[in-house]
Protein backbone atom coordinates (compact mmCIF):
# COMPACT_ATOMS: atom_id res chain seq x y z
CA UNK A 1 26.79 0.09 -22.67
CA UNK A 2 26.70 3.18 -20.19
CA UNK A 3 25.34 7.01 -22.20
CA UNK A 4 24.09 4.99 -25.32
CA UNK A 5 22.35 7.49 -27.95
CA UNK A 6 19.97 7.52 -30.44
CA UNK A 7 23.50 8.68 -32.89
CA UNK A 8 25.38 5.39 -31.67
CA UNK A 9 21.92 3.43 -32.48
CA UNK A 10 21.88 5.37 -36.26
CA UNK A 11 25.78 4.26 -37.05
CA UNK A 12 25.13 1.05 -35.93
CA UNK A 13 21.99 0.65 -37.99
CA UNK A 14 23.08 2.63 -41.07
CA UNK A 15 20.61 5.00 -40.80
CA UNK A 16 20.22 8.66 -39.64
CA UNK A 17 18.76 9.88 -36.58
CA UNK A 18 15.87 10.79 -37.62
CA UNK A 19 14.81 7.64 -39.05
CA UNK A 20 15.27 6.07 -35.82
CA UNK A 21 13.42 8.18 -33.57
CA UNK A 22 10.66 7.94 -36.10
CA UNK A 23 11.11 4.09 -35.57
CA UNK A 24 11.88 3.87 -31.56
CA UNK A 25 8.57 6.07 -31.09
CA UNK A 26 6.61 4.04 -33.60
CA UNK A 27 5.65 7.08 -35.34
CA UNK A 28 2.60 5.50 -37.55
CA UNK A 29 2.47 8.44 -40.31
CA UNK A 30 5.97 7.96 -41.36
CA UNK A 31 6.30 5.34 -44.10
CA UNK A 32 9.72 3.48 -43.27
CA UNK A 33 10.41 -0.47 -44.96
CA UNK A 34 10.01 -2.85 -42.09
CA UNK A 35 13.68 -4.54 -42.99
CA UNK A 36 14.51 -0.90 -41.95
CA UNK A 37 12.54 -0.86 -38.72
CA UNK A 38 13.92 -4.34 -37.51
CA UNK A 39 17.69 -3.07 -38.24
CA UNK A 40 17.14 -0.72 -36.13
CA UNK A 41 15.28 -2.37 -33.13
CA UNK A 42 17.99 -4.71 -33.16
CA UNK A 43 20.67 -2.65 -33.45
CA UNK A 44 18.92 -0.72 -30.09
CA UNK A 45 18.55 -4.25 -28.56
CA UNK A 46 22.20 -4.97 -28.95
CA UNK A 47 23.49 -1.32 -27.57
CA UNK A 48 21.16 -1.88 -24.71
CA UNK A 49 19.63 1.58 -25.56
CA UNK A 50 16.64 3.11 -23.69
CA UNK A 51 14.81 6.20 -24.77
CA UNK A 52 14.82 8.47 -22.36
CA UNK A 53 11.64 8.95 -20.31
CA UNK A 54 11.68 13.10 -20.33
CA UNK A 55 12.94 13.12 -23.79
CA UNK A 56 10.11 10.75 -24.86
CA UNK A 57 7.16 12.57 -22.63
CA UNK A 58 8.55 15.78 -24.70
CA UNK A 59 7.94 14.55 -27.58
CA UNK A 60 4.80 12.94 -27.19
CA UNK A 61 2.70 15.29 -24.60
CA UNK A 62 2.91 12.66 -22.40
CA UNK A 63 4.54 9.86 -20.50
CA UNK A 64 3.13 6.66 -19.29
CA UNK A 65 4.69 6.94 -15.84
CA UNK A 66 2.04 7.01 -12.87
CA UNK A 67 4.00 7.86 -10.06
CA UNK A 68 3.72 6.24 -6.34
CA UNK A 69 4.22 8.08 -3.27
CA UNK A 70 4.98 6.07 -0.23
CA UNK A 71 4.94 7.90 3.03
CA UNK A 72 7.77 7.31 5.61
CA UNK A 73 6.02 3.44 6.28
CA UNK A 74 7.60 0.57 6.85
CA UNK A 75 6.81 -1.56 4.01
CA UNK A 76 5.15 -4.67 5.52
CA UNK A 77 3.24 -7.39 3.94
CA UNK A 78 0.48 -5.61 3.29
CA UNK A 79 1.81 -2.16 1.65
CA UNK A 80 4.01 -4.82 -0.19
CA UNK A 81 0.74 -6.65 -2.04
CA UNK A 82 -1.01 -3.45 -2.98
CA UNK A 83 1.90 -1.83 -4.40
CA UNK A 84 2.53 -5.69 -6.16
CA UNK A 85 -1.12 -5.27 -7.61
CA UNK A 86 -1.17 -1.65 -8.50
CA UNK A 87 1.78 -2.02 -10.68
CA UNK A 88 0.01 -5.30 -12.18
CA UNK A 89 -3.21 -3.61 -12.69
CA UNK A 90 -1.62 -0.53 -13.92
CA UNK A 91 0.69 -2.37 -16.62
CA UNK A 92 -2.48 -4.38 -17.92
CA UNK A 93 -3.38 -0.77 -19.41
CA UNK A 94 0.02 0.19 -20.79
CA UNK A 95 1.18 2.24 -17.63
CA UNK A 96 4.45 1.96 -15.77
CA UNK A 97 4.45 2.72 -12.03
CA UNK A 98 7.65 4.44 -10.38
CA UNK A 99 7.20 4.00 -6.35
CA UNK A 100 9.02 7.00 -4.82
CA UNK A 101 9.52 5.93 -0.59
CA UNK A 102 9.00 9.62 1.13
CA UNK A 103 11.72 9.10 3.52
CA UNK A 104 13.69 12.13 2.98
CA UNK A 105 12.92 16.29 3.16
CA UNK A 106 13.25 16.40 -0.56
CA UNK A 107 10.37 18.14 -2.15
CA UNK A 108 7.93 16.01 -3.78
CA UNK A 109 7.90 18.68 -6.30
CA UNK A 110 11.59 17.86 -7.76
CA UNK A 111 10.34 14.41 -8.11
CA UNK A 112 7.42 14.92 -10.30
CA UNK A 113 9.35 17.29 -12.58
CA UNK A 114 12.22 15.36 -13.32
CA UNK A 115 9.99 12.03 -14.33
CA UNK A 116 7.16 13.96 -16.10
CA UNK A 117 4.91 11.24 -14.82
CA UNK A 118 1.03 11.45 -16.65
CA UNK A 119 -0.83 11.04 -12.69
CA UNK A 120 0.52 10.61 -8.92
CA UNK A 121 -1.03 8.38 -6.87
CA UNK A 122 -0.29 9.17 -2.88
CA UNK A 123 -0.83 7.03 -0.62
CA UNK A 124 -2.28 9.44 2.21
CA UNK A 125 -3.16 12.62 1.03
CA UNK A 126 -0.90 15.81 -0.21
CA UNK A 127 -0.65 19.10 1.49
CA UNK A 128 -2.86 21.55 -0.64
CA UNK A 129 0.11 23.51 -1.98
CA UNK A 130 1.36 19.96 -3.62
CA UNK A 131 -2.12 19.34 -4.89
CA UNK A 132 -2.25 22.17 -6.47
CA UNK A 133 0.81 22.55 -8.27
CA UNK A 134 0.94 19.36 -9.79
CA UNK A 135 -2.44 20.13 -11.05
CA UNK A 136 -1.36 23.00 -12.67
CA UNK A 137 1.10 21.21 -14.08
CA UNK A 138 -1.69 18.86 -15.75
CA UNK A 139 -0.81 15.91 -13.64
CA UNK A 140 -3.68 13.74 -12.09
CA UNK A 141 -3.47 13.62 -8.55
CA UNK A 142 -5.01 10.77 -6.44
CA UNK A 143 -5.26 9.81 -3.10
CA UNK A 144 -6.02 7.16 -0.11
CA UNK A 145 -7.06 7.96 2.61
CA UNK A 146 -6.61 6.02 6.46
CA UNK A 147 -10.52 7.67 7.00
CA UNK A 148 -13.58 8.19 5.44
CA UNK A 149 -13.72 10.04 2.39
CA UNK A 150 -16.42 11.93 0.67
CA UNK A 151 -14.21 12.02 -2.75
CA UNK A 152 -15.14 9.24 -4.97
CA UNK A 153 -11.17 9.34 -6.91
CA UNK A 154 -10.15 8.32 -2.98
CA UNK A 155 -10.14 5.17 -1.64
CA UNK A 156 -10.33 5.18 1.89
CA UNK A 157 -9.90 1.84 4.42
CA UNK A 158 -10.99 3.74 7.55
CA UNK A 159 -8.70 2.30 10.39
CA UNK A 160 -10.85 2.86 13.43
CA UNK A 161 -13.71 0.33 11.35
CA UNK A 162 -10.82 -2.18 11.80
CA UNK A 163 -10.23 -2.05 15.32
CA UNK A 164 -14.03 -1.73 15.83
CA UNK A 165 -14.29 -4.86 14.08
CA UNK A 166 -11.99 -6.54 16.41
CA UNK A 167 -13.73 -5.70 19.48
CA UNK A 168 -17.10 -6.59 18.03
CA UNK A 169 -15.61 -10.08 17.35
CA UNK A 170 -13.82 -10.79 20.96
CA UNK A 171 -16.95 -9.18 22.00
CA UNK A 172 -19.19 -11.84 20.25
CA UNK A 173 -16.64 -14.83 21.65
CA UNK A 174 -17.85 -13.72 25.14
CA UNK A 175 -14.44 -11.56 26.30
CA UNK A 176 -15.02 -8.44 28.55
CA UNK A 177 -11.77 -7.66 29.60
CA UNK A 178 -9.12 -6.72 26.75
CA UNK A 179 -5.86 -5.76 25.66
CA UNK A 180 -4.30 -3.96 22.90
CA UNK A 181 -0.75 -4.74 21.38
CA UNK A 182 0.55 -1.94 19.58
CA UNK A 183 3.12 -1.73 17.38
CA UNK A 184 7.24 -0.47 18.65
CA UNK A 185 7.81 1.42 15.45
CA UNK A 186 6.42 4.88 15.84
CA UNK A 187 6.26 4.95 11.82
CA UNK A 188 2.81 2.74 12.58
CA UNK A 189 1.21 5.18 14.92
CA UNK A 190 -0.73 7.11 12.25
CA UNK A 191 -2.58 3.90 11.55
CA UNK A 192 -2.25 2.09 15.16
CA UNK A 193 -3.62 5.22 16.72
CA UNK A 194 -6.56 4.92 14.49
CA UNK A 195 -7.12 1.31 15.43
CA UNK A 196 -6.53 1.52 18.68
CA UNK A 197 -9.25 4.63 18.72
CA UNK A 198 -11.73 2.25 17.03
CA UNK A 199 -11.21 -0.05 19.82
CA UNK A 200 -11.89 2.39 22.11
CA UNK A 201 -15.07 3.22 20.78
CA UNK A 202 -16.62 -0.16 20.56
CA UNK A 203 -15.51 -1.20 24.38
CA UNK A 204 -17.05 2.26 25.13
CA UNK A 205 -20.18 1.65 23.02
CA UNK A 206 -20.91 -1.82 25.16
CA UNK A 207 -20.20 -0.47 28.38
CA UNK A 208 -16.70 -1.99 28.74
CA UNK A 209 -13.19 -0.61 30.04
CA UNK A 210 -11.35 0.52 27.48
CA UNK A 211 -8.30 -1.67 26.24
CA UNK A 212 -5.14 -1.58 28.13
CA UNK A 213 -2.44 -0.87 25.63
CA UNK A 214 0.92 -2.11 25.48
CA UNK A 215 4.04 -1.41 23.12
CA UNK A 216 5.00 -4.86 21.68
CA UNK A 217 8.38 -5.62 19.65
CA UNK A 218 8.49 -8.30 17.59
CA UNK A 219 10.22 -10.95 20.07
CA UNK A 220 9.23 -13.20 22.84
CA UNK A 221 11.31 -11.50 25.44
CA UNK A 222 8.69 -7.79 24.93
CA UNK A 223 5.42 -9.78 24.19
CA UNK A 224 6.04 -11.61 27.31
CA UNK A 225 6.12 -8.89 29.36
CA UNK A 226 3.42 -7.04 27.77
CA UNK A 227 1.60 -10.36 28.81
CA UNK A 228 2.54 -10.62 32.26
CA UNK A 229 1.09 -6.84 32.87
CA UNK A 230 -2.09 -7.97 31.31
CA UNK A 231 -2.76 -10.87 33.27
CA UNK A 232 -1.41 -9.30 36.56
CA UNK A 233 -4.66 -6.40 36.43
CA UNK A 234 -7.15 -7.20 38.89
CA UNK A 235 -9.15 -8.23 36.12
CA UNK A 236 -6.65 -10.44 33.87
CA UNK A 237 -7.44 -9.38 30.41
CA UNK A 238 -9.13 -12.51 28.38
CA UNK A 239 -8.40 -11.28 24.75
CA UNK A 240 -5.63 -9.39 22.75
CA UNK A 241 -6.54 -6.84 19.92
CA UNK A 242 -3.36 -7.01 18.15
CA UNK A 243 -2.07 -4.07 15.26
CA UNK A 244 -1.39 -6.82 13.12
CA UNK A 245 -0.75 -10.22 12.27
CA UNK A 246 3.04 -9.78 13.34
CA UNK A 247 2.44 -8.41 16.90
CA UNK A 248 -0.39 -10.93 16.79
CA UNK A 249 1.97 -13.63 16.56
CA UNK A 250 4.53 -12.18 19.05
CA UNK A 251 1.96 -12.03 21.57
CA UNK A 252 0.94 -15.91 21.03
CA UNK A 253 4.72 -16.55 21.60
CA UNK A 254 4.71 -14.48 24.82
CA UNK A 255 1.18 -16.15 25.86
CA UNK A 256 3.09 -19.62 25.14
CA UNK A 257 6.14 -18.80 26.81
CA UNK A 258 3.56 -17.89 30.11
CA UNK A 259 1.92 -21.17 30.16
CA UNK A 260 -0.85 -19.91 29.32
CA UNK A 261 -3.40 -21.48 26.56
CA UNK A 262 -4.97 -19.85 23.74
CA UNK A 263 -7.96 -19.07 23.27
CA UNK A 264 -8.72 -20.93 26.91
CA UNK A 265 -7.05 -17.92 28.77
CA UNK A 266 -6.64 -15.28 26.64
CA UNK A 267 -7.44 -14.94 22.81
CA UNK A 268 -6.08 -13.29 19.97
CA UNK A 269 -6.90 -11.68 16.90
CA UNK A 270 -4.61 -9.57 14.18
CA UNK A 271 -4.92 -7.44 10.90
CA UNK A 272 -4.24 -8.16 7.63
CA UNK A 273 -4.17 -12.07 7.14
CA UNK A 274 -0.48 -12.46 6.10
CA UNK A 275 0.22 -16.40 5.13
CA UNK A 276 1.97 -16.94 8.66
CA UNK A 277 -1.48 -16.43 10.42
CA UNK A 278 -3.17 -19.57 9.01
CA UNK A 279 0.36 -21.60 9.86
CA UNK A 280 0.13 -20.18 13.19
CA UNK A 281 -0.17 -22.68 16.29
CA UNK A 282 -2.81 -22.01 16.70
CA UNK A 283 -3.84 -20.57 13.64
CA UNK A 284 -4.46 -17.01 13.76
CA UNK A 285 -8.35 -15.20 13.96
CA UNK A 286 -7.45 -11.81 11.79
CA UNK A 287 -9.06 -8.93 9.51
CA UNK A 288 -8.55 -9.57 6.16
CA UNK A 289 -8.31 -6.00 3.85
CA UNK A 290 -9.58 -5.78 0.44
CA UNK A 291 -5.78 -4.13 -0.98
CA UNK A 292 -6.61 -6.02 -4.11
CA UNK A 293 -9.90 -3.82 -4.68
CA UNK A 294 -7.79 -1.24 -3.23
CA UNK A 295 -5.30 -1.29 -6.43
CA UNK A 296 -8.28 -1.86 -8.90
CA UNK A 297 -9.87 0.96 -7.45
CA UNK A 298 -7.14 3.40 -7.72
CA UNK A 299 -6.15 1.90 -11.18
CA UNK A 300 -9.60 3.16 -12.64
CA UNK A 301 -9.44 6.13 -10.84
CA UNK A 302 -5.76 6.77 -12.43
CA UNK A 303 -7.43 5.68 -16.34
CA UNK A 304 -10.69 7.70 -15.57
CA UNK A 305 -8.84 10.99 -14.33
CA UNK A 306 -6.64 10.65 -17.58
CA UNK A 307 -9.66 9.62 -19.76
CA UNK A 308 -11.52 13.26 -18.65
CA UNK A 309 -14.25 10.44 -17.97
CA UNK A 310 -17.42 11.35 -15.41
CA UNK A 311 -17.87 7.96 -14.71
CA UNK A 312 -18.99 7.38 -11.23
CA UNK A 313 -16.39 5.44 -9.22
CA UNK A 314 -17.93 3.10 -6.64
CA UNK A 315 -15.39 1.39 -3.79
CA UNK A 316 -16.17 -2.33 -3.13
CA UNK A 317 -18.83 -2.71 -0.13
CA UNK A 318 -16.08 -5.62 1.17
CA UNK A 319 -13.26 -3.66 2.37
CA UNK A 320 -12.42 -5.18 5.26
CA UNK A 321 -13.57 -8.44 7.45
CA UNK A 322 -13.16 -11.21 9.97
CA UNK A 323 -11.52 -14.69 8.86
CA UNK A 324 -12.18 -16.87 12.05
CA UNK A 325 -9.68 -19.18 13.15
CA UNK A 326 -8.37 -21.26 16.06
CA UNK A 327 -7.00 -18.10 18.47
CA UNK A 328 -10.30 -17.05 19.25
């Protein structure tokens, strides 16, 4: 039933308004018969009638909304699980989690004062006016951060450690000449620049060429190509640092459609160990991320910030490392 009230929830119960907002907000002080109460849950439960979130934050100083900014991202596998286990970890402590997808030039600032939310969690990190007024305004703010990050209420997965990683691996497997699928979408760049940048550093570091780069779209027809430019250098590169386990596994089609076997001629290794990469043929080397310890660590930050607690806030040591499989 569309526009239900708290009045349409008193006439159905037989009781005034009052009594039911003292028994919707389980006011505690008030002394009310529990045959009363349960007349008037149920009669809420048959009008389909939710309090409203403002109204309620209103009344109680407060709401138990944490609210989620996503930056323009696509929302991959990856983004997918951590917001899946933020909103799990954040709902084991009596929190609800709105995600809001920044896709738009509406101010984040309309946002957080029509929901009233108790903290905002951003994924990257708010422009200092932002910060600032939603502190004022006695919300938490939090933040992630793509880099390191001195602040201990930030978590930070510092991209260029990733494709570092990935180099130091191929590296290891004996591979001197590499290549570097990037993503198409020009949404990924803030985090495939990164990578790619970390690659850079470790070919750099051992004396190597740097990676050749190449767009890749998810399909055979673009990883193929991307392939075929590789190999026809005048050194053919050996090994593919991939953005992730998708362009990963685009490139092993393109590397199958050349003829060409894998890891034998040229090996591979992705980000983010989605399920396809260990039902790849073959199965896929990647970098797992800890996004799990990611949404535990932001959870605590969220309940720590609210708590006025000092407590020192320590990111797992494990963020990020190599699961070894058949494409290397």
């Amino acid at each position: 039933m569309p526009g239900v009230t708290g009045a349409d929830v008193a006439r159905e119960s037989g009781v005034s308004r009052t009594t039911v907002s003292y028994v919707l907000n389980a006011r505690p002080d008030v002394a009310i018969p529990e045959a009363t109460r349960k007349r008037v849950r149920d009669a809420a439960a048959r009008l389909g009638y939710t309090p409203s979130v403002a109204g309620r934050a209103l009344r109680m100083g407060r709401s138990d909304l944490v609210l989620c900014v996503l930056p323009n991202w696509p929302v991959g596998p990856v983004i997918d699980t951590l917001l899946d286990h933020l909103a799990s970890e954040l709902a084991d402590r009596g929190l609800s989690m709105l995600v809001h997808h920044d896709r738009g030039r509406r101010p984040i600032a309309e946002l957080w004062r029509a929901v009233t939310p108790r903290a905002v969690v951003g994924l990257t990190a708010f422009t200092d006016e932002e910060e600032q007024a939603m502190r004022r305004a006695g919300i938490q703010v939090l933040t992630s951060s793509l880099d390191e990050d001195p602040h201990p209420e930030s978590f930070s997965v510092p991209q260029t450690g990733i494709g570092q990683l990935q180099v130091e691996h191929l590296v290891g497997r004996g591979h001197r000449v590499l290549g570097y699928a990037a993503p198409a979408d020009p949404r990924l760049a803030v985090f495939a620049d990164r990578r790619l940048a970390g690659a850079r550093l470790a070919c750099e570091a051992r004396g190597l060429p740097a990676p050749q780069p190449h767009a890749v779209e998810l399909d055979v027809a673009s990883a193929t190509a991307a392939v075929r430019a590789w190999r026809a250098e005048s050194e053919p590169v050996t090994a593919v640092v991939a953005y992730n386990d998708e362009v990963a596994l685009a490139v092993l089609a393109g590397l199958r459609a050349e003829g060409l076997g894998i890891p034998e001629d040229v090996a591979v290794i992705g980000v983010d160990d989605i399920p396809a990469a260990a039902l790849a043929a073959p199965a896929l080397t990647t970098v797992w991320q800890a996004t799990d310890a990611q949404a535990r660590h932001l959870t605590r930050a969220v309940l720590a910030a609210l708590d006025g607690s000092s407590e020192s806030l320590h990111a797992p040591s494990d963020l990020f490392h190599v699961v070894q499989r058949a494409s290397t």
